[in-house]
N, C-alpha and C. Protein backbone atom coordinates (compact mmCIF):
# COMPACT_ATOMS: atom_id res chain seq x y z
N UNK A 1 3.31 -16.24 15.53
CA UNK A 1 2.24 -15.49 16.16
C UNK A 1 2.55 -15.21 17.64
N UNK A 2 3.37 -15.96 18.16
CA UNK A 2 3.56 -16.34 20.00
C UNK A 2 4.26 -14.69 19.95
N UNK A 3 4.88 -14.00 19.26
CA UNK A 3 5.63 -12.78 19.56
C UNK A 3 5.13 -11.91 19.65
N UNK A 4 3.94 -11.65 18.63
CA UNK A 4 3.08 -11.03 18.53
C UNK A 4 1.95 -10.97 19.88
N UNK A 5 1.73 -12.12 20.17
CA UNK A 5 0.57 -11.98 20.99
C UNK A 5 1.78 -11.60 22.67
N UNK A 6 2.45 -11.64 22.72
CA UNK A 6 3.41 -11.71 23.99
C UNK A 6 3.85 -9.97 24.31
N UNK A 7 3.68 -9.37 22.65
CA UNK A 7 4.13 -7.89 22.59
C UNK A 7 2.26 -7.60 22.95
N UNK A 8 1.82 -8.21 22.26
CA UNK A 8 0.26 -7.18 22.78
C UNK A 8 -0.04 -7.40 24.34
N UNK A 9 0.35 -8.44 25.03
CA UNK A 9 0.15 -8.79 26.79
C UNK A 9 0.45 -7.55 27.23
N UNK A 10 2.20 -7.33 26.70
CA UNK A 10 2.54 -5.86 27.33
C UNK A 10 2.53 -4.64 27.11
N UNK A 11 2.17 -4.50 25.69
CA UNK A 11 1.49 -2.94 25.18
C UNK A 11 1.10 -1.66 26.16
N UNK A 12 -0.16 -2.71 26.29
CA UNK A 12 -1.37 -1.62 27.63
C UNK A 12 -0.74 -1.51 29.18
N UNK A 13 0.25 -1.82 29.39
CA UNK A 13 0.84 -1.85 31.08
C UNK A 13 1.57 -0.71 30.76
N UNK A 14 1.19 0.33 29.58
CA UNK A 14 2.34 1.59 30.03
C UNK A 14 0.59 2.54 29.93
N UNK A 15 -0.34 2.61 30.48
CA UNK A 15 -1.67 3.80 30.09
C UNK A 15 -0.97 4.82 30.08
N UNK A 16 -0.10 5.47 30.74
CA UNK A 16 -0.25 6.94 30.84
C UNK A 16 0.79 7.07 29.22
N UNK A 17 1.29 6.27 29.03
CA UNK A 17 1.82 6.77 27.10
C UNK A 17 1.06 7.20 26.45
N UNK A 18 -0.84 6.61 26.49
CA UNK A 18 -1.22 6.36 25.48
C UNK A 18 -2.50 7.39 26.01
N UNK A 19 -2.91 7.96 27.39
CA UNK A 19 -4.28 8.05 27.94
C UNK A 19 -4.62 9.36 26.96
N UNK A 20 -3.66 10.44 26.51
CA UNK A 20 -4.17 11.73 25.47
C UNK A 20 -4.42 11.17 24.52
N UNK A 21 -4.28 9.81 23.57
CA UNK A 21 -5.14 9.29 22.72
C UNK A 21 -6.66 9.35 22.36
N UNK A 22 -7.42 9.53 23.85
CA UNK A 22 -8.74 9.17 24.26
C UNK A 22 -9.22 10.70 23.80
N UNK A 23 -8.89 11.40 23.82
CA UNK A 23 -8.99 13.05 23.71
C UNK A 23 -9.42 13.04 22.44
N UNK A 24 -8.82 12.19 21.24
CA UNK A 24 -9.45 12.11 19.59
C UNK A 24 -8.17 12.10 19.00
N UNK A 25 -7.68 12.62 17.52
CA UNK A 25 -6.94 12.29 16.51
C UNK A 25 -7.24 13.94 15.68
N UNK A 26 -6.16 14.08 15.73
CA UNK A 26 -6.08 15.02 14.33
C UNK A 26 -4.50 14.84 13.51
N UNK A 27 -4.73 14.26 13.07
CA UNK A 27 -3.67 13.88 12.09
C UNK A 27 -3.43 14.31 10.96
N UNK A 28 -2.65 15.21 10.64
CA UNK A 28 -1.98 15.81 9.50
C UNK A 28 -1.90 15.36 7.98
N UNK A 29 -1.61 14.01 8.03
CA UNK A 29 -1.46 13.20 6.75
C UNK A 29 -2.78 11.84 6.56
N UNK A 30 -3.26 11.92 5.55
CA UNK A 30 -3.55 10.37 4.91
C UNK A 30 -2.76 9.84 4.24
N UNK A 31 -2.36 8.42 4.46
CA UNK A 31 -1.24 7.91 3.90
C UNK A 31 -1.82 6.64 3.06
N UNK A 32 -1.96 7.11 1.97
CA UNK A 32 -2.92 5.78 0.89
C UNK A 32 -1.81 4.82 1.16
N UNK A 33 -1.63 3.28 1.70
CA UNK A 33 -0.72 2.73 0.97
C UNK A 33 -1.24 1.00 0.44
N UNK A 34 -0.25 0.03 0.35
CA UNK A 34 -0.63 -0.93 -0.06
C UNK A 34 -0.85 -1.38 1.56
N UNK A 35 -1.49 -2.97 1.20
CA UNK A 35 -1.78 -3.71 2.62
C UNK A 35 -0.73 -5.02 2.21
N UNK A 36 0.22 -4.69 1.76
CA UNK A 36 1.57 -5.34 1.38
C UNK A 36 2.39 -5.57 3.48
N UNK A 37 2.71 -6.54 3.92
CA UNK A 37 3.15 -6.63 5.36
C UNK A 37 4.71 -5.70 5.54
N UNK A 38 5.16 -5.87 4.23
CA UNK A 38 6.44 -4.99 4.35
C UNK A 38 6.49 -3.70 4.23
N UNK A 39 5.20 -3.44 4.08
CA UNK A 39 5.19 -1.55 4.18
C UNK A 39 4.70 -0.94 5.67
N UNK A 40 5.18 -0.51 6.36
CA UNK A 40 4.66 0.07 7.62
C UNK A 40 4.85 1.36 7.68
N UNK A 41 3.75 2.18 7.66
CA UNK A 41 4.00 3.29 7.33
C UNK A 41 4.27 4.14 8.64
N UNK A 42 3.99 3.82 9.32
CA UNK A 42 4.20 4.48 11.08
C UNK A 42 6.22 4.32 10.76
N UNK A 43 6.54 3.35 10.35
CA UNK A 43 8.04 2.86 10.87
C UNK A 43 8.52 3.55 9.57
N UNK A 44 8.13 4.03 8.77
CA UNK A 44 9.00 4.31 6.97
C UNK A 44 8.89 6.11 7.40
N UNK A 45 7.64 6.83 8.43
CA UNK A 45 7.67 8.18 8.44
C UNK A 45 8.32 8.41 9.61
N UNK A 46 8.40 7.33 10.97
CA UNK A 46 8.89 7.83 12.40
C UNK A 46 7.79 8.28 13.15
N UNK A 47 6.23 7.93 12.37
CA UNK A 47 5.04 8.85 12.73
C UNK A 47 4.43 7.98 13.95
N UNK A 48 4.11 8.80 14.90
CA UNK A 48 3.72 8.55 16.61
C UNK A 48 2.39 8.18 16.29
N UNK A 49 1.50 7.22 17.37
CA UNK A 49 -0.40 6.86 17.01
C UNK A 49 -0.44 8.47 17.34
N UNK A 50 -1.27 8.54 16.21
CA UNK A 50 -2.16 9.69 16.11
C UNK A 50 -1.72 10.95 15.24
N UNK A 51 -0.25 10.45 14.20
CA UNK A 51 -0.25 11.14 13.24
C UNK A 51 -0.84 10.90 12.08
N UNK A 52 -0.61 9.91 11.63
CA UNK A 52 -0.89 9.51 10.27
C UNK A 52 -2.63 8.64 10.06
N UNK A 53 -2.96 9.31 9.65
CA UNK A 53 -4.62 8.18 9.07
C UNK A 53 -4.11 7.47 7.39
N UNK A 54 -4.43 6.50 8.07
CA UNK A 54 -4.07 5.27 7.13
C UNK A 54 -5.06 4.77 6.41
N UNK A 55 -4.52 4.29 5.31
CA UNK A 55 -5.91 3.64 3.95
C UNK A 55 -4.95 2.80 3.51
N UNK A 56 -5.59 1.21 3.76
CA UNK A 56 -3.95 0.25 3.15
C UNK A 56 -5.50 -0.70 1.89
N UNK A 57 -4.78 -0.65 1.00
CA UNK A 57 -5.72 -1.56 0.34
C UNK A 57 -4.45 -2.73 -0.60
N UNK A 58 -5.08 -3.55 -0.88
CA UNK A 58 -4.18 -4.21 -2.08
C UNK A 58 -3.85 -3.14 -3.66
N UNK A 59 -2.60 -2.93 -3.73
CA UNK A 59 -1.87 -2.36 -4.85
C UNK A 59 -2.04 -0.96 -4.91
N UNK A 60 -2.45 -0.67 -3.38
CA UNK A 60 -2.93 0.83 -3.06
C UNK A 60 -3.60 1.85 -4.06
N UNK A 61 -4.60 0.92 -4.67
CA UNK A 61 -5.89 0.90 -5.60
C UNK A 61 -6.53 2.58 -4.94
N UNK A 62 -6.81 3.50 -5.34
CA UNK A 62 -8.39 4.07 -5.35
C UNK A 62 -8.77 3.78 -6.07
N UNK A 63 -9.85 3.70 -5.91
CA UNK A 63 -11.22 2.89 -6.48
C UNK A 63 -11.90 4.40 -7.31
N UNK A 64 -12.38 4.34 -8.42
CA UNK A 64 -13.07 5.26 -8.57
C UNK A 64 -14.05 6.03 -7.94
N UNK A 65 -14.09 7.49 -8.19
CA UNK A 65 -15.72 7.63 -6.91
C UNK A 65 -16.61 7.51 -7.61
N UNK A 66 -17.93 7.13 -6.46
CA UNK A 66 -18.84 6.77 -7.16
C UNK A 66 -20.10 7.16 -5.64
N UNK A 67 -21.22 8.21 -6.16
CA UNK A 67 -21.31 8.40 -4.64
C UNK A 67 -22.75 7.29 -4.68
N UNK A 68 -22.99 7.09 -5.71
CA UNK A 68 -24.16 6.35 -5.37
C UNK A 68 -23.68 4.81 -5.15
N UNK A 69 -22.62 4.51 -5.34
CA UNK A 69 -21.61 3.17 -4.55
C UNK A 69 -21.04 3.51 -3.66
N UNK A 70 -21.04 3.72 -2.36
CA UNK A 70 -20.16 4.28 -1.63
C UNK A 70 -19.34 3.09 -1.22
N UNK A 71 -17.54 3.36 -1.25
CA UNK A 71 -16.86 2.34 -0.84
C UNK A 71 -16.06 2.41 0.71
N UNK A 72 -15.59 1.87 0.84
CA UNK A 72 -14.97 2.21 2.37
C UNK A 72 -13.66 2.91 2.21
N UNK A 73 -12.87 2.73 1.03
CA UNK A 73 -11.86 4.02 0.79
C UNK A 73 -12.40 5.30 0.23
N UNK A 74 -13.13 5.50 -0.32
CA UNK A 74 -14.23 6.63 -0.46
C UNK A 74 -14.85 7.51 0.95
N UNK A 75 -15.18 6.65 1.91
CA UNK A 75 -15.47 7.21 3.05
C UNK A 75 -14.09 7.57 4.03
N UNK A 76 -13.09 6.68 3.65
CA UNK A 76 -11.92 7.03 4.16
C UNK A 76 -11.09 8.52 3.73
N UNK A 77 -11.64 8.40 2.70
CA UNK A 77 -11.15 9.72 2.10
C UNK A 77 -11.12 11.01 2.17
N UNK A 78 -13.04 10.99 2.22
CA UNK A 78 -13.87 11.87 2.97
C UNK A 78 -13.83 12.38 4.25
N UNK A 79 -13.76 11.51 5.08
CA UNK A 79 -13.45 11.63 6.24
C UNK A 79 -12.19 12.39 6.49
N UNK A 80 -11.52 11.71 6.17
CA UNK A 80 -9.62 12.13 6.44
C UNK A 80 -9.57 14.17 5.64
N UNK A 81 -10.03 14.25 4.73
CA UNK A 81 -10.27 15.04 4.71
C UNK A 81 -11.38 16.37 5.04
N UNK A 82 -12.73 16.01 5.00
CA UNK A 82 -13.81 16.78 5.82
C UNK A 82 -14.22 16.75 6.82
N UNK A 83 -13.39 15.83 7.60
CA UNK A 83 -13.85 15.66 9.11
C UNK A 83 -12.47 16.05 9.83
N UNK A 84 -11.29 15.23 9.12
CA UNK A 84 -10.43 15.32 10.26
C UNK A 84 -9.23 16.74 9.63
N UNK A 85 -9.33 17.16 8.56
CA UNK A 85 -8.64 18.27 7.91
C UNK A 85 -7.62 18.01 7.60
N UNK A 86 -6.89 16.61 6.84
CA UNK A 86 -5.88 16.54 6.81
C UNK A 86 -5.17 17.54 5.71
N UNK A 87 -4.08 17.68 5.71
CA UNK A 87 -3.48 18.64 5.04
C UNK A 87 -2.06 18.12 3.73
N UNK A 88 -2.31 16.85 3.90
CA UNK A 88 -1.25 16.47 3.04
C UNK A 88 -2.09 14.79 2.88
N UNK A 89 -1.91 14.85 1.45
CA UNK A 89 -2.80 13.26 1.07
C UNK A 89 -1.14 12.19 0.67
N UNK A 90 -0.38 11.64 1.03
CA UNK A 90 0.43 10.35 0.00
C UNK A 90 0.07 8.89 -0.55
N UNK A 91 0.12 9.01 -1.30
CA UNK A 91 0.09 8.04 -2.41
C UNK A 91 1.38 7.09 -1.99
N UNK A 92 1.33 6.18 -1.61
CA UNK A 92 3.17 5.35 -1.46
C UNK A 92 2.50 3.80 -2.62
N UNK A 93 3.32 4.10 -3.20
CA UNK A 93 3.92 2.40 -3.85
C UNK A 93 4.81 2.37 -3.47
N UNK A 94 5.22 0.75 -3.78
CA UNK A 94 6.60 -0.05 -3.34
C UNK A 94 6.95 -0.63 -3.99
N UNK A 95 8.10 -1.23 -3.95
CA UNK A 95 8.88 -1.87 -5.31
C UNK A 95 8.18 -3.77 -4.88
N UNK A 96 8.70 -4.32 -5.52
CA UNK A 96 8.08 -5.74 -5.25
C UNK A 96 6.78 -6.01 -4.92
N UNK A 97 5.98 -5.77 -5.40
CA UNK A 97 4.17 -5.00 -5.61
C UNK A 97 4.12 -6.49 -5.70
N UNK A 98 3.46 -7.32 -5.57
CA UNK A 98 2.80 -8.62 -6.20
C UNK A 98 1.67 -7.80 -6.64
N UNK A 99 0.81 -6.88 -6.58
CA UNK A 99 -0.72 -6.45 -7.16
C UNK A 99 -0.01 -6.31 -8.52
N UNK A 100 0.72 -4.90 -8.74
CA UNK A 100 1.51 -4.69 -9.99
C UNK A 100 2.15 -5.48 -10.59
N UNK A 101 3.08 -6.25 -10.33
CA UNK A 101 3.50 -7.00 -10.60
C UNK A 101 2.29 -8.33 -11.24
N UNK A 102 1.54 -8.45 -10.50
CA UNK A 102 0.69 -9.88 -11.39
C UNK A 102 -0.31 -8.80 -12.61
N UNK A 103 -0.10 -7.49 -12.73
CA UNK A 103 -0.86 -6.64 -13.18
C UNK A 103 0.34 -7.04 -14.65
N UNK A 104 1.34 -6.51 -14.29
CA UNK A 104 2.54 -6.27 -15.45
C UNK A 104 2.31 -7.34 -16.15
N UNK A 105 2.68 -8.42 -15.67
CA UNK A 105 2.86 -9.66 -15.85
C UNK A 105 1.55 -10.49 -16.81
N UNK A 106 0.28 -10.01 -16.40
CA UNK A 106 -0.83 -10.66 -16.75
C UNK A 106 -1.35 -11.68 -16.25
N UNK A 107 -0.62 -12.21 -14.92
CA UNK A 107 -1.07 -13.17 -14.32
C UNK A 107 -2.54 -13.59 -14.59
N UNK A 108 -2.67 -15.05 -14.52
CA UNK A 108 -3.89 -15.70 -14.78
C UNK A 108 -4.52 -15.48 -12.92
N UNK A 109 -5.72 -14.52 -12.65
CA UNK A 109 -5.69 -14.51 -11.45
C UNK A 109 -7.42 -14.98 -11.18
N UNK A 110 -8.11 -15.75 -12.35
CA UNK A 110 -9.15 -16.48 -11.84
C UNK A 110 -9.22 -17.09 -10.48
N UNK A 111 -8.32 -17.72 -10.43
CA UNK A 111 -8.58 -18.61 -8.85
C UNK A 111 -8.77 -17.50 -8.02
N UNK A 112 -8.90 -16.15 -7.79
CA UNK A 112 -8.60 -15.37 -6.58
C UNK A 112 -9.28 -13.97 -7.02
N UNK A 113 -11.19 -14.82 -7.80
CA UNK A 113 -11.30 -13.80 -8.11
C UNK A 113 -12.09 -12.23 -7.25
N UNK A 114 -11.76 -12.04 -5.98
CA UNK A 114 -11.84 -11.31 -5.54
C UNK A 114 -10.93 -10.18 -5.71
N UNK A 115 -9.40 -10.84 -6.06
CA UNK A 115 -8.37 -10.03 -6.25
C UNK A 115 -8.45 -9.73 -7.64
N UNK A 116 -8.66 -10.59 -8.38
CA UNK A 116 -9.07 -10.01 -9.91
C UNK A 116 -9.74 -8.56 -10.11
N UNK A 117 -11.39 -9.06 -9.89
CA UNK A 117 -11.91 -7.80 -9.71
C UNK A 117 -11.51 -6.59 -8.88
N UNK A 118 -10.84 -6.79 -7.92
CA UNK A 118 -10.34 -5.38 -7.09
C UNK A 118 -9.40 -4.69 -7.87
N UNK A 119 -8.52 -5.77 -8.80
CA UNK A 119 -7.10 -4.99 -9.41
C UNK A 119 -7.68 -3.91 -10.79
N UNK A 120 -8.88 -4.67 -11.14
CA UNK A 120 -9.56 -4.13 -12.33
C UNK A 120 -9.25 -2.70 -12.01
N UNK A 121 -9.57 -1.85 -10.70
CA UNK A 121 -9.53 -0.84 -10.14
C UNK A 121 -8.21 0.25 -10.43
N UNK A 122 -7.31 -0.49 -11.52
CA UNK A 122 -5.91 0.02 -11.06
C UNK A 122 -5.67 1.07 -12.02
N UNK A 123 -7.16 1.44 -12.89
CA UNK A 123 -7.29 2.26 -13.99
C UNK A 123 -7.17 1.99 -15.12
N UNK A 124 -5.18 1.75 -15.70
CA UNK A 124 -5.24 1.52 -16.88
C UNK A 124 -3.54 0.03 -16.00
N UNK A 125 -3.91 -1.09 -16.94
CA UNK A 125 -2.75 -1.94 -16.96
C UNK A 125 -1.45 -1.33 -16.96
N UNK A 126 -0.14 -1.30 -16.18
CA UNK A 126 0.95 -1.31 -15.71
C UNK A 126 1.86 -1.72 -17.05
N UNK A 127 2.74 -0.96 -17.20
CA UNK A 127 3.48 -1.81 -18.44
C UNK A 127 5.10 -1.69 -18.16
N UNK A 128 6.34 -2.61 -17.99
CA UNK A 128 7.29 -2.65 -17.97
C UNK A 128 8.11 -2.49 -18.48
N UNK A 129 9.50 -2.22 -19.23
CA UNK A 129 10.38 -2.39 -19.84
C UNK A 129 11.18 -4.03 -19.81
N UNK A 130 11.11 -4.34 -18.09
CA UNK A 130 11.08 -5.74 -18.25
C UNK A 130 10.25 -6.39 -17.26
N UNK A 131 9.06 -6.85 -18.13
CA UNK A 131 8.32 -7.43 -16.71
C UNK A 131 8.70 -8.48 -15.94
N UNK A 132 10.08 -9.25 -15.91
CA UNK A 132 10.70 -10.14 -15.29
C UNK A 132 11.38 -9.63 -14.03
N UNK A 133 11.53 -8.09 -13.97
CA UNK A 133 12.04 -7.60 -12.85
C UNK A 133 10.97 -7.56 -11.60
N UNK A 134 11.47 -8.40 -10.27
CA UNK A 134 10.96 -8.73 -9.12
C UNK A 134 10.38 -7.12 -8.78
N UNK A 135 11.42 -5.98 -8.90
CA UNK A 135 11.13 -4.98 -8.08
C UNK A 135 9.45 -4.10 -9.28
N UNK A 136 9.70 -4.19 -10.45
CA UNK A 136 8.60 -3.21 -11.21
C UNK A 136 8.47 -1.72 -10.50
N UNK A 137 9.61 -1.57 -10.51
CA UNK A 137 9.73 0.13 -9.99
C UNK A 137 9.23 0.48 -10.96
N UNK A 138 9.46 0.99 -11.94
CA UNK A 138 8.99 1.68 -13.23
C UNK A 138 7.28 2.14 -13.02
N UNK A 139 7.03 0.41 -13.30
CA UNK A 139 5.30 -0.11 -13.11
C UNK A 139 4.90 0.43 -12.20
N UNK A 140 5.19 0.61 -10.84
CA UNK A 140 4.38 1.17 -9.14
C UNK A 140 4.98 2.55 -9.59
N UNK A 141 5.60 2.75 -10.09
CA UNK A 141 5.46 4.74 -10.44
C UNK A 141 4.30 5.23 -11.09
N UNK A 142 4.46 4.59 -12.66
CA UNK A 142 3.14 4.95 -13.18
C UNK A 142 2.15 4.92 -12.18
N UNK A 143 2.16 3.92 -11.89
CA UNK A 143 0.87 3.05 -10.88
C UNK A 143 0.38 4.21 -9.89
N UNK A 144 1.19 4.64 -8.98
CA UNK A 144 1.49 5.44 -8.12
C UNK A 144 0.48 6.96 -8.59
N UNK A 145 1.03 7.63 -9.88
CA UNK A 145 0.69 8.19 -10.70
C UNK A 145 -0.63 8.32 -10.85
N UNK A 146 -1.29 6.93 -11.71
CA UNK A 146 -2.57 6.83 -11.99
C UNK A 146 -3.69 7.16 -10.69
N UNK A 147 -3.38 6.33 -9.59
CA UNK A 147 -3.99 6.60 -8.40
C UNK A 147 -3.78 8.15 -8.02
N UNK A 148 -2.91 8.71 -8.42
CA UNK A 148 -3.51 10.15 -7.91
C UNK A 148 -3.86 10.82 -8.71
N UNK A 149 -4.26 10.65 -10.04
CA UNK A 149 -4.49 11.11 -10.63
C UNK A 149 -6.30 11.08 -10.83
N UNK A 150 -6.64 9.62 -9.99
CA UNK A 150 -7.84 9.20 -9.78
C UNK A 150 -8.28 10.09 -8.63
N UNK A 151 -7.16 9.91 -7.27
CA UNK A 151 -7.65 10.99 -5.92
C UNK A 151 -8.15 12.11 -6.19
N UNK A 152 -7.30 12.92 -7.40
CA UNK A 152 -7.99 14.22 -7.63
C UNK A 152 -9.32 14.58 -8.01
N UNK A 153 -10.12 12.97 -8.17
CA UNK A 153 -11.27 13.24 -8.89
C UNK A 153 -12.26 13.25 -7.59
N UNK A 154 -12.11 12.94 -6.60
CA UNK A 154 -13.09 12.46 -5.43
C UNK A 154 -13.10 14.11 -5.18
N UNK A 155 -14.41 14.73 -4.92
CA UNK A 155 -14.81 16.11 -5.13
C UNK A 155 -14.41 16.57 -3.63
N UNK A 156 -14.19 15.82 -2.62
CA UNK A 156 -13.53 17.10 -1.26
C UNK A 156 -12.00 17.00 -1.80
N UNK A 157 -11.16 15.95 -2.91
CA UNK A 157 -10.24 16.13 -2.76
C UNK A 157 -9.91 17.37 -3.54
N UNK A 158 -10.79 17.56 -4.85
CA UNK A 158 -10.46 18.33 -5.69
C UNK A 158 -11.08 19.86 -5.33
N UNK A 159 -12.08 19.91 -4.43
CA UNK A 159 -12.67 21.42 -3.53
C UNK A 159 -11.08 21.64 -2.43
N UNK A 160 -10.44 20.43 -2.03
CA UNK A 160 -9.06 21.17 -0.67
C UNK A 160 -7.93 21.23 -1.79
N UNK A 161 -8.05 20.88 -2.83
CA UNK A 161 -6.74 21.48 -3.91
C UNK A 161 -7.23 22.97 -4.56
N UNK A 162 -8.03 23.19 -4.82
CA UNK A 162 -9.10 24.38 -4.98
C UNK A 162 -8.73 25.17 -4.36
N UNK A 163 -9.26 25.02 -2.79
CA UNK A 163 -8.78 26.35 -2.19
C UNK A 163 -7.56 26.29 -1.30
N UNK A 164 -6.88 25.23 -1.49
CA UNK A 164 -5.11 25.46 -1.10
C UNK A 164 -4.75 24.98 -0.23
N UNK A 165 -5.98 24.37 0.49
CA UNK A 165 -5.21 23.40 2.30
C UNK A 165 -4.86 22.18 2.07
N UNK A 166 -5.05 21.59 0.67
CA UNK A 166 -4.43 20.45 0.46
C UNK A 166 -3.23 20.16 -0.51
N UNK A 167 -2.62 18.82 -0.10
CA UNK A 167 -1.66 19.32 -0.80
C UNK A 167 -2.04 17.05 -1.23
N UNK A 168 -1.49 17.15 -2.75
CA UNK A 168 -1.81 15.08 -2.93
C UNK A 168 -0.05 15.23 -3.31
N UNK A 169 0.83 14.08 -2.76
CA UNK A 169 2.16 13.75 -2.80
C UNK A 169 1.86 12.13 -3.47
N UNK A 170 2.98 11.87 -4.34
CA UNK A 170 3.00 10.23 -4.62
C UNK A 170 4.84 9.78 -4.60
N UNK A 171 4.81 8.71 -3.43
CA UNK A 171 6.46 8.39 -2.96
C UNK A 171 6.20 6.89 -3.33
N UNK A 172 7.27 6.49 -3.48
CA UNK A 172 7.50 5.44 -3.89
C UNK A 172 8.66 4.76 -2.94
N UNK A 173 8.19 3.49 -2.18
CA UNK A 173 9.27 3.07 -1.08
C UNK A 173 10.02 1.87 -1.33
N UNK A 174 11.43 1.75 -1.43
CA UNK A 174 11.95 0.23 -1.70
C UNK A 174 12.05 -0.46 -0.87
N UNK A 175 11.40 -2.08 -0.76
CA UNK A 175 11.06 -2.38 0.44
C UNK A 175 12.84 -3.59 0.22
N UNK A 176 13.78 -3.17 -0.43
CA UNK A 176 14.99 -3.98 -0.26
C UNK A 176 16.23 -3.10 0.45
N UNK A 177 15.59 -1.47 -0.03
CA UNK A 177 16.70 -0.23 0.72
C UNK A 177 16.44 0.13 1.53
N UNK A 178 14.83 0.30 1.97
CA UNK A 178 14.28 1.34 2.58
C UNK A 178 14.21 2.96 2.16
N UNK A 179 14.82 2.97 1.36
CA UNK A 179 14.55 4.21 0.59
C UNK A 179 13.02 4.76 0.32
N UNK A 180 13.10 6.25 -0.04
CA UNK A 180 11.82 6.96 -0.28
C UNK A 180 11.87 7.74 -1.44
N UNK A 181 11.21 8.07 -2.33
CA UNK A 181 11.41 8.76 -3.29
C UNK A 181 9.76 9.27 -3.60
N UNK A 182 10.20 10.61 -4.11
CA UNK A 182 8.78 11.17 -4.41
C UNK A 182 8.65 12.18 -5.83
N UNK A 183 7.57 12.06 -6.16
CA UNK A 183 7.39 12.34 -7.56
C UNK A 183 7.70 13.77 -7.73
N UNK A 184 8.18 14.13 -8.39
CA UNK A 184 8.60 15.87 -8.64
C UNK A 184 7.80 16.44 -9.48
N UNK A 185 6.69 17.04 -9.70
CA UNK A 185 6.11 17.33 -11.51
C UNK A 185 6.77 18.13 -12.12
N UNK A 186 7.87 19.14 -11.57
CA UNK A 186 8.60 19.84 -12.65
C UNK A 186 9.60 19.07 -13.36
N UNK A 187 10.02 18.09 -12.93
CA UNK A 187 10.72 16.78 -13.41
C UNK A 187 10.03 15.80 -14.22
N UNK A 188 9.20 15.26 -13.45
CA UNK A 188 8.26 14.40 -13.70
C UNK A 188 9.20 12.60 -13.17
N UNK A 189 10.11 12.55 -12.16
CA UNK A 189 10.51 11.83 -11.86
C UNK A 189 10.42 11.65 -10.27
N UNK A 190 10.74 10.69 -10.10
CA UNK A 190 10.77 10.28 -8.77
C UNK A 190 12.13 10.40 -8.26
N UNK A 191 12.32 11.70 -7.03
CA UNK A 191 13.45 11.64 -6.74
C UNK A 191 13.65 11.46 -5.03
N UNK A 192 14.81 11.31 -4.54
CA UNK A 192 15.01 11.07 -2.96
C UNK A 192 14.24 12.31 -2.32
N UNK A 193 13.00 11.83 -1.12
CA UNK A 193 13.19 12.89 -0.36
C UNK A 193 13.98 14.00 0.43
């Protein structure tokens, strides 16, 4: 933690980097991803504060909509799109998922049942060719998949695909290469950006 707190002492001793911050945010992209520590999505795009609006949840879940439940990725959503106009939605999974992965797997996840019930969220169960593989690339594709296939249902996402200012992307990041790969639909594979 001592590194951390030693980098935040000196952060704020540069203001004039940061003072057009105060002006607001219009940021181009929402970047759904996991709240996995090895995904940083500022460091995986090169993206400066104040490009990217971020949504990190565990197994980078959308949640179904539901307007008479309103959730906080639901309002994130909304927002990012009817307030701030973003113009490009991504979807990122990652390889070495523990969400997917205890999804594939079937993990017994009573003890942690907060995470239980959140994963319920993941649509339909993840299925492997071998669920012994650490990475479950396969699994966070589908996965990847399902979640946008859910985004399209939240009604500003499916009114800015409608009339053309939006665009929903799903990449998939290896957190052992650093690699990026993104879903093609005339393919239907995930290939290098």
């Amino acid at each position: 933690m001592q590194p951390l707190i030693d980098n935040a002492r000196t952060f704020g001793q540069r203001p004039e980097e940061f003072a057009k911050l105060a002006e607001g945010q219009s940021p181009e992209v929402l970047f759904i991803t996991c709240s996995d520590s090895r995904v940083v999505p500022a460091l995986i795009t090169g993206a400066a504060p104040g490009q990217l609006f971020e949504l990190r949840t565990a197994g980078n879940i959308v949640p179904p909509y539901a307007s008479e439940r309103p959730t906080s990725e639901a309002a994130t959503i909304e927002y990012a799109v009817e307030v701030l106009g973003v113009q490009d939605i991504v979807v990122c999974g990652h390889s070495h998922c523990g969400a997917v992965g205890a999804l594939v797997r079937g993990d017994d996840l009573d003890p942690v049942p907060a995470v239980r019930d959140w994963l319920a969220y993941a649509a339909s169960r993840p299925v492997s060719a071998d669920p012994d593989d650490p990475a479950v690339a396969e699994s966070v594709q589908h996965h990847v998949l399902a979640q946008l296939l859910r985004l399209r249902s939240y009604p500003c996402v499916e009114k800015g695909l409608a009339e053309g200012f939006l665009r929903v992307r799903g990449w998939y990041y290896e957190v052992h290469t650093g690699a990026v790969l993104e879903h093609r639909a005339g393919t239907d594979t995930f290939e290098a950006l």
